[in-house]
Protein backbone atom coordinates (compact mmCIF):
# COMPACT_ATOMS: atom_id res chain seq x y z
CA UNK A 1 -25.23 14.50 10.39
CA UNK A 2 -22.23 11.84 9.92
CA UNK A 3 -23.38 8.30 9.85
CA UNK A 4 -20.61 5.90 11.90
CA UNK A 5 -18.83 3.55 9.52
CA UNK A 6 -19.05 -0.16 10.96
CA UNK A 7 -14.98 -1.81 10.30
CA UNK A 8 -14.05 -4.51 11.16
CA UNK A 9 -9.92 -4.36 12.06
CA UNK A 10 -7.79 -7.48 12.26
CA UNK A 11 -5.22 -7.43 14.24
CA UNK A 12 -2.15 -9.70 13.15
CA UNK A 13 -0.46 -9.72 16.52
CA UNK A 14 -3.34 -10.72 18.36
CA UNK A 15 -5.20 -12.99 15.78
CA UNK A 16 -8.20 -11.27 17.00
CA UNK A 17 -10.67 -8.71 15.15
CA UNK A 18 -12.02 -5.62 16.88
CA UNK A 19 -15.25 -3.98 15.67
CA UNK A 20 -15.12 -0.51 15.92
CA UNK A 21 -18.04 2.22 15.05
CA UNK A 22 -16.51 5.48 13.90
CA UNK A 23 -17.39 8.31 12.07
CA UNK A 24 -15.74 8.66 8.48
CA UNK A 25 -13.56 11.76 9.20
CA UNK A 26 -11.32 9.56 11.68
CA UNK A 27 -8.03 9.43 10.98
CA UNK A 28 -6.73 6.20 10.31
CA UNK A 29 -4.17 6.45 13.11
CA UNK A 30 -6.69 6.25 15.47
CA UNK A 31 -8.61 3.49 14.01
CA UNK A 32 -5.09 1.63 14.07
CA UNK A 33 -4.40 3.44 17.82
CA UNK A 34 -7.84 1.85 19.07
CA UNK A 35 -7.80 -1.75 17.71
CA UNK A 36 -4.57 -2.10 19.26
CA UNK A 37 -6.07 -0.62 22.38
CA UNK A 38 -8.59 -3.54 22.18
CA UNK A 39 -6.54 -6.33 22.01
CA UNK A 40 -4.33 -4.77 25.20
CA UNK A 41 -1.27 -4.37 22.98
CA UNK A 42 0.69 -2.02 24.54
CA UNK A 43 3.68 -1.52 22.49
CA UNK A 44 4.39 1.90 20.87
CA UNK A 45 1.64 1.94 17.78
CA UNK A 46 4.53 3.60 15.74
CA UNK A 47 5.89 -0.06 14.81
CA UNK A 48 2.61 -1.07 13.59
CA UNK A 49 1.25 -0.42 10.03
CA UNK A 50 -2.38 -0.49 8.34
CA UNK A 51 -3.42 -2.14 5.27
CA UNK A 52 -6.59 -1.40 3.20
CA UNK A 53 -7.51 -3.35 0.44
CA UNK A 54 -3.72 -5.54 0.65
CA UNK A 55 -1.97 -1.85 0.32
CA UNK A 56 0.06 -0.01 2.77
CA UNK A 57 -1.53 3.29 4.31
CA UNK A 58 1.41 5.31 3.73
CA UNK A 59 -0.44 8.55 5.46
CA UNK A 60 -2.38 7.83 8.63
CA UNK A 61 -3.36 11.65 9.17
CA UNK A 62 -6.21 10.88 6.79
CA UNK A 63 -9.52 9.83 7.18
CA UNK A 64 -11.29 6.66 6.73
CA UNK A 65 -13.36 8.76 4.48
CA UNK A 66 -10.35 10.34 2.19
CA UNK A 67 -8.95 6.72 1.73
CA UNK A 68 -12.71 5.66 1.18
CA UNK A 69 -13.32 2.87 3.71
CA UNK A 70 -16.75 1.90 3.10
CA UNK A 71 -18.98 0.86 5.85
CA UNK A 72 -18.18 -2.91 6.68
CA UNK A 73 -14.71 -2.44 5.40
CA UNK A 74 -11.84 -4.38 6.82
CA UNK A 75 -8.50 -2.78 7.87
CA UNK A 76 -5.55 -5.40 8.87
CA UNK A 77 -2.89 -3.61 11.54
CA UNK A 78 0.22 -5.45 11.83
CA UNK A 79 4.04 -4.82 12.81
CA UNK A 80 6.08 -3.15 10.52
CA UNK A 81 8.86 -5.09 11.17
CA UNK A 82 8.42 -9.37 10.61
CA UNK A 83 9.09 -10.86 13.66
CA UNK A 84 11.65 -14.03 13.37
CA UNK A 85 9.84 -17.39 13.63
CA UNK A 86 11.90 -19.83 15.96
């Protein structure tokens, strides 16, 4: 039996943070796939990146349990790409 892991995911775009509940063996490209889902950011999730712990996470197939998210952790999505500041 596979306890849910509680994160808490910023979203940079949206200056908002989702709370998801997901099982450890989730890939991290859904954890980034559903926070932006939350936030009703509808732009291709391909141009977004995560961070864990101020590091990229170069492989998103893994889990939140390979990259060892604890429960409570915090994950930051945010564009890959700076956007230009007018």
């Amino acid at each position: 039996m596979s306890v849910n892991l509680q994160l808490r995911v910023r979203v940079l775009e949206a200056w908002d943070d989702v709370v998801l509940h997901l099982p450890p063996s989730t890939p991290i490209r859904e954890v980034k796939q559903r926070a932006l889902d939350a936030v009703h950011i509808t732009a291709d999730p391909g141009g977004f990146l995560v961070k864990f712990r101020g590091a990229e996470v170069r492989d998103e197939s893994r889990s939140l349990a390979d990259e060892r998210v604890p429960g409570d952790g915090a994950l930051i999505v945010m564009r890959s790409r700076r956007m230009p500041v007018r």
